[in-house]
N, C-alpha and C. Protein backbone atom coordinates (compact mmCIF):
# COMPACT_ATOMS: atom_id res chain seq x y z
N UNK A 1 -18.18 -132.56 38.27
CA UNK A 1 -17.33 -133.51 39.04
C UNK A 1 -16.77 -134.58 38.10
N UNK A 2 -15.86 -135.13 38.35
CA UNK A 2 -15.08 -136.17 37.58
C UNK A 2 -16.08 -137.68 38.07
N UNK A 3 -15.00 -138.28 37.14
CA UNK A 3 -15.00 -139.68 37.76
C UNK A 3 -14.40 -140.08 38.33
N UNK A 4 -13.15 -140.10 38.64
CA UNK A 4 -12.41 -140.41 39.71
C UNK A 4 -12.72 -140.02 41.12
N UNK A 5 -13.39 -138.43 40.90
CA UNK A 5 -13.68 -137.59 42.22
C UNK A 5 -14.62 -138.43 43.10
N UNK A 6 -15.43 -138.97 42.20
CA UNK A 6 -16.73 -139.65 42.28
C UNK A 6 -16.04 -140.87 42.94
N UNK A 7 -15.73 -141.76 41.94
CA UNK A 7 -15.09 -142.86 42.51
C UNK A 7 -14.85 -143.09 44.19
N UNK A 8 -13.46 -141.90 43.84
CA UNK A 8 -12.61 -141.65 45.07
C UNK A 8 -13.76 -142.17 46.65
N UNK A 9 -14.69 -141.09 46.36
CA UNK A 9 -16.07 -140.57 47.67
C UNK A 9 -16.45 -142.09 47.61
N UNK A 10 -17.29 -142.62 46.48
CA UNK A 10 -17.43 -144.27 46.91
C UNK A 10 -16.95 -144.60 47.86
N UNK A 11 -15.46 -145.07 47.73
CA UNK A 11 -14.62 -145.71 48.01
C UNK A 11 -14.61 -145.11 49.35
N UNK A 12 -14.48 -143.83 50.05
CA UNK A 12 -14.17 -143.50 51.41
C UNK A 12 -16.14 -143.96 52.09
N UNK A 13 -16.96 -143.91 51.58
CA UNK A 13 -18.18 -143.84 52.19
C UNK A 13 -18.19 -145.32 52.26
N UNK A 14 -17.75 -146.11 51.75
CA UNK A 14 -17.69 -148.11 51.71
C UNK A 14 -17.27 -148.34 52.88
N UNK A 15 -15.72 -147.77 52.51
CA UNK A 15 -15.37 -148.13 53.67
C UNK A 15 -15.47 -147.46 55.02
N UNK A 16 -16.39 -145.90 54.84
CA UNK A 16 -17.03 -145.43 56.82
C UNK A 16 -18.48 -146.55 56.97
N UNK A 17 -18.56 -147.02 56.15
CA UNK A 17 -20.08 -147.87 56.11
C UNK A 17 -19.48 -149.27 57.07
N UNK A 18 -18.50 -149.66 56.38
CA UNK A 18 -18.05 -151.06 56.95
C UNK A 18 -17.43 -150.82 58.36
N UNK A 19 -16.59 -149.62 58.54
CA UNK A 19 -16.31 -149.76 60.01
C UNK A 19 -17.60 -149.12 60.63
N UNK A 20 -18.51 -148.26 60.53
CA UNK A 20 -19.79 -148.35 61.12
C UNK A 20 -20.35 -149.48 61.64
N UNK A 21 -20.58 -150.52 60.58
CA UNK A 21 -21.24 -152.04 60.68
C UNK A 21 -20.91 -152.62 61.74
């Protein structure tokens, strides 16, 4: 996997975390 790929997933799981919250 990349880093960006990686990144990318962060970035969508942050923000399903915060509208979860």
């Amino acid at each position: 996997m990349t880093n960006w790929f990686i990144n990318r997933l962060s970035k969508q799981l942050n923000m399903q975390k915060s509208r979860r919250t």
